[in-house]
C-alpha atoms as a PDB file:
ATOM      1  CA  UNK A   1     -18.602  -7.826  15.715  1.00  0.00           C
ATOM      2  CA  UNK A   2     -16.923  -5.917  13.016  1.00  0.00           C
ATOM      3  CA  UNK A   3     -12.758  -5.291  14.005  1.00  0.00           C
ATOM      4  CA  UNK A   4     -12.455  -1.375  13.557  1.00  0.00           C
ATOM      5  CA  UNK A   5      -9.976  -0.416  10.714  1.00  0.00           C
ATOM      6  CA  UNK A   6      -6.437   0.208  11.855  1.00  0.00           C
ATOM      7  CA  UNK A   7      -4.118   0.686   8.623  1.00  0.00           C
ATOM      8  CA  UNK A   8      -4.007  -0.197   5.255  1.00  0.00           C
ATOM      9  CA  UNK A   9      -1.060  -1.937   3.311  1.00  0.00           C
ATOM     10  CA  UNK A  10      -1.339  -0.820  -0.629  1.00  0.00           C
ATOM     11  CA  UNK A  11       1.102  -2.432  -3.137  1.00  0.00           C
ATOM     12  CA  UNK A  12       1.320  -1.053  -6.836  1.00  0.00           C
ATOM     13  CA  UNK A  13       3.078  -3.049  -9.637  1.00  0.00           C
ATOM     14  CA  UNK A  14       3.908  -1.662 -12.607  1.00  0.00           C
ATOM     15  CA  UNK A  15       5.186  -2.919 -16.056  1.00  0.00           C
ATOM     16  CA  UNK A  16       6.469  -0.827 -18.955  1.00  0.00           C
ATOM     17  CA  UNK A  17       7.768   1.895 -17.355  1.00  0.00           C
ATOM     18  CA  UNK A  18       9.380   4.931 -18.263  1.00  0.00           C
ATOM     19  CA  UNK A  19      12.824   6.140 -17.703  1.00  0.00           C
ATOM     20  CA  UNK A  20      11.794   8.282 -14.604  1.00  0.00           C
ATOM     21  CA  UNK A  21      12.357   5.075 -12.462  1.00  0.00           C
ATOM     22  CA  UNK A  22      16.091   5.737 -13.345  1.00  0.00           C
ATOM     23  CA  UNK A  23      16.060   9.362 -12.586  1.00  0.00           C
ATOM     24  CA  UNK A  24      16.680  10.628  -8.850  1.00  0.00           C
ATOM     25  CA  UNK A  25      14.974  13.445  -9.072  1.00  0.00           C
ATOM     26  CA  UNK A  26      12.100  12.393 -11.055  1.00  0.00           C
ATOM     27  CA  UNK A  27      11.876   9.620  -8.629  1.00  0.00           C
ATOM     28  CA  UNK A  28      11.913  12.546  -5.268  1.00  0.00           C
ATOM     29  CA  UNK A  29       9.486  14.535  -7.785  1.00  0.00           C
ATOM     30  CA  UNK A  30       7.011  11.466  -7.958  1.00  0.00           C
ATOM     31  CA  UNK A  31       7.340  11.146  -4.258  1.00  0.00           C
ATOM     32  CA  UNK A  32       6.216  14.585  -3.442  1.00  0.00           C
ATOM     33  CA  UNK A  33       3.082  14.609  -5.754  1.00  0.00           C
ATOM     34  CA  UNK A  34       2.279  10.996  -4.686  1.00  0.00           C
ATOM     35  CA  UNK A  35       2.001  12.183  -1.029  1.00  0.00           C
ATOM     36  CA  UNK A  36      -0.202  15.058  -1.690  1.00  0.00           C
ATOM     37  CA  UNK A  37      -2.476  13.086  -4.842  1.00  0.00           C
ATOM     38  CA  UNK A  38      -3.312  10.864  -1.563  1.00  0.00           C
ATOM     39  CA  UNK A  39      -2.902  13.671   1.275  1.00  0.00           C
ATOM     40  CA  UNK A  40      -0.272  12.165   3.085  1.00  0.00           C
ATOM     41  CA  UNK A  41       2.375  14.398   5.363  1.00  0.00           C
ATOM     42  CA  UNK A  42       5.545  13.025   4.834  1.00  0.00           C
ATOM     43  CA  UNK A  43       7.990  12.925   7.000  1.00  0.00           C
ATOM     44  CA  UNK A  44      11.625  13.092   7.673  1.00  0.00           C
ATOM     45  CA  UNK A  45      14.178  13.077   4.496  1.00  0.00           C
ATOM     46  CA  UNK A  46      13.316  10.552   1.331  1.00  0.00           C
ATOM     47  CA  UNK A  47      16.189   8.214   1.235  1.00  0.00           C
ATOM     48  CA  UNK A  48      17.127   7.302  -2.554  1.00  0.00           C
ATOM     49  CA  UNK A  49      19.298   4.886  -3.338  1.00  0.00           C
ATOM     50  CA  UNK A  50      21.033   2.580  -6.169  1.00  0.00           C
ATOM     51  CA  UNK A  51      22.456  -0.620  -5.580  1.00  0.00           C
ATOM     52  CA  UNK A  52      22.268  -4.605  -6.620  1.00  0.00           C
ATOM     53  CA  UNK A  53      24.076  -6.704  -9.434  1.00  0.00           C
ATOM     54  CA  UNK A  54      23.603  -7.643 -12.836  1.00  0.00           C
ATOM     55  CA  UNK A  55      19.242  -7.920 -13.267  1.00  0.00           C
ATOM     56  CA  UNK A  56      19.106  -6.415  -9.939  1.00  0.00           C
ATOM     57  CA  UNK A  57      20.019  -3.410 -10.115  1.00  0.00           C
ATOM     58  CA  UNK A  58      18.541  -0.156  -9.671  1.00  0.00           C
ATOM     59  CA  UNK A  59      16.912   2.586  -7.111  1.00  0.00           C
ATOM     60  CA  UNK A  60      14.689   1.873  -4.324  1.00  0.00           C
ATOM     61  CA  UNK A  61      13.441   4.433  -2.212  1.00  0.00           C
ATOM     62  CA  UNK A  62      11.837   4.715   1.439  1.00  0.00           C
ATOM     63  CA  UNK A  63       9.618   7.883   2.504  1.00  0.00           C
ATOM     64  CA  UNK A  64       8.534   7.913   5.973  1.00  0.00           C
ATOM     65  CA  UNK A  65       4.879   9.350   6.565  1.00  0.00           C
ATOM     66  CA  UNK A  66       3.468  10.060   9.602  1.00  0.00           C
ATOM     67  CA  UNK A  67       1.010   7.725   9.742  1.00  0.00           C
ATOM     68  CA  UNK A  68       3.701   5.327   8.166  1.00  0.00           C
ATOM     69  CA  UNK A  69       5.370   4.500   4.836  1.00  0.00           C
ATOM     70  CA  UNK A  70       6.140   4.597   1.102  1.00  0.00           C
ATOM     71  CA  UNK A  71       8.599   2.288   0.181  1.00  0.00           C
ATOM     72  CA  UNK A  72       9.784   1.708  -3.865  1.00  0.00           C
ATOM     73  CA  UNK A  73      11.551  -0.384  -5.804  1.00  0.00           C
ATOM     74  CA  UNK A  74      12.676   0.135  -9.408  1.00  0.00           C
ATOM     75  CA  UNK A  75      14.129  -2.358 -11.417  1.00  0.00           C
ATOM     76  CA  UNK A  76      16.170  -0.862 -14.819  1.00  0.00           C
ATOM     77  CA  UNK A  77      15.859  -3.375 -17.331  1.00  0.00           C
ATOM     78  CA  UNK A  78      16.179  -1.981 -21.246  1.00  0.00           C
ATOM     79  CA  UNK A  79      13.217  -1.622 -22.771  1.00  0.00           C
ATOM     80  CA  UNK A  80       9.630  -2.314 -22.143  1.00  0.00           C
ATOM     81  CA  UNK A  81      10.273  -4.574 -19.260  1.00  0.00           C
ATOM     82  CA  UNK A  82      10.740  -1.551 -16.512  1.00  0.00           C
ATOM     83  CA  UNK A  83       9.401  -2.008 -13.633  1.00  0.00           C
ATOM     84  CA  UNK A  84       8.037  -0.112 -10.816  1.00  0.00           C
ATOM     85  CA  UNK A  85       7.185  -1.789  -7.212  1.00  0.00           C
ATOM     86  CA  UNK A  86       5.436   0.814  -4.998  1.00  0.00           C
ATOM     87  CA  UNK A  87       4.224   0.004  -1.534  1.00  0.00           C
ATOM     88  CA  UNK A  88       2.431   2.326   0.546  1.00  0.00           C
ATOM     89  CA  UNK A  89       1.178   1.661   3.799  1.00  0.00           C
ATOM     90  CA  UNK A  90      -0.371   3.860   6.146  1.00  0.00           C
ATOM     91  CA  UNK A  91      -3.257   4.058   9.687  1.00  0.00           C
ATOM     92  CA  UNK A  92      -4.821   6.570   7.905  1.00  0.00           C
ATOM     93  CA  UNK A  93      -7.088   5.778   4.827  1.00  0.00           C
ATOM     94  CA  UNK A  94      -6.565   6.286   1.640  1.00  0.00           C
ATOM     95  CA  UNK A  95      -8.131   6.029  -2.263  1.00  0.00           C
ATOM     96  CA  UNK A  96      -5.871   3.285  -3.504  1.00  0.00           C
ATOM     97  CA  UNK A  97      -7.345   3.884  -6.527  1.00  0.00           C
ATOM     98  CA  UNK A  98      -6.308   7.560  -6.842  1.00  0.00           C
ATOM     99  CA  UNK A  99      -2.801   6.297  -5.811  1.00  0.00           C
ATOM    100  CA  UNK A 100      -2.449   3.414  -8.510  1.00  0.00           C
ATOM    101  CA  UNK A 101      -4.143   5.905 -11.472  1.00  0.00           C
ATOM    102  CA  UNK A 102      -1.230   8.589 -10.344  1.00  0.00           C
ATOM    103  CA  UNK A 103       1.166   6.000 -10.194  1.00  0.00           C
ATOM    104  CA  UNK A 104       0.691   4.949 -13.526  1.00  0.00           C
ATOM    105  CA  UNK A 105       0.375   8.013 -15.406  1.00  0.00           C
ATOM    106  CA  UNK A 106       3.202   9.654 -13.706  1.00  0.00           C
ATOM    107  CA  UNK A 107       5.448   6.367 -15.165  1.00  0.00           C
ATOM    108  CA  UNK A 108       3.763   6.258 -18.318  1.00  0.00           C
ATOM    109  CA  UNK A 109       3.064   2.230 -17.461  1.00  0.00           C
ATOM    110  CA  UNK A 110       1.511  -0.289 -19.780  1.00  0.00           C
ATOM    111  CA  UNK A 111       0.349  -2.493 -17.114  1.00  0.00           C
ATOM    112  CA  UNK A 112      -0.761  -2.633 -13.516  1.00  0.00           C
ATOM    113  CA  UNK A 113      -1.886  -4.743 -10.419  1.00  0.00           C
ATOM    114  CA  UNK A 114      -2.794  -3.690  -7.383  1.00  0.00           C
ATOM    115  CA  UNK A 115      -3.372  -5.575  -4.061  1.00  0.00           C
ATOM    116  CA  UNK A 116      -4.985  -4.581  -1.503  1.00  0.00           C
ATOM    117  CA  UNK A 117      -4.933  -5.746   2.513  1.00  0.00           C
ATOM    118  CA  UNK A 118      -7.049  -3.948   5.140  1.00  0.00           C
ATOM    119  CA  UNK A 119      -5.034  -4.138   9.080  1.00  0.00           C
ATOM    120  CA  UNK A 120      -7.561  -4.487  11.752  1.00  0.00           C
END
């Protein structure tokens, strides 16, 4: 018996980044487009924020949707080692693939990985 599909987790790596990942309101700006590139209705405020130490630091960001979340995580180191962690999960389906090719080209990003996990 095949389990029906009840959500799907997506998380989006990133390497080489540009400096948007250090910009608040490039970062609310990606946010927006992200959630309509992959329909989503978001919900609620987007919560930015920058905190952490040392090789730690830099923004994260949580957007409820309402069929879940997007969660990011941006870490600011100088040069070509920026890097973006973007997790989006949501009961409604969605083309990860559209998602990680807008992720991507909106931070200019050398490299990628993407993992997929179905909920059932």
């Amino acid at each position: 018996m095949k389990e029906e599909f009840w959500g799907k987790s997506v998380s989006i790596n990133l390497r080489g980044c540009n400096k948007y990942i250090s910009s608040t309101g490039k970062i609310r700006e990606f946010i927006a487009k992200l959630c309509r590139e992959i329909k989503m209705t978001r919900h609620g405020p987007l919560y930015v924020e920058k905190f952490g130490y040392g090789d730690l630091l830099g923004y994260s960001c949580m957007q409820f949707i309402e069929t879940s979340s997007i969660t990011c995580h941006f870490d600011e180191k100088k040069g070509k080692s920026n890097r973006a962690f973007i997790d989006i999960f949501s009961c409604k389906n969605f083309d990860e693939k559209k998602a990680l090719k807008f992720c991507a080209k909106f931070f200019k990003a050398e490299s990628t990985q993407i993992k997929i996990f179905i909920r059932r």
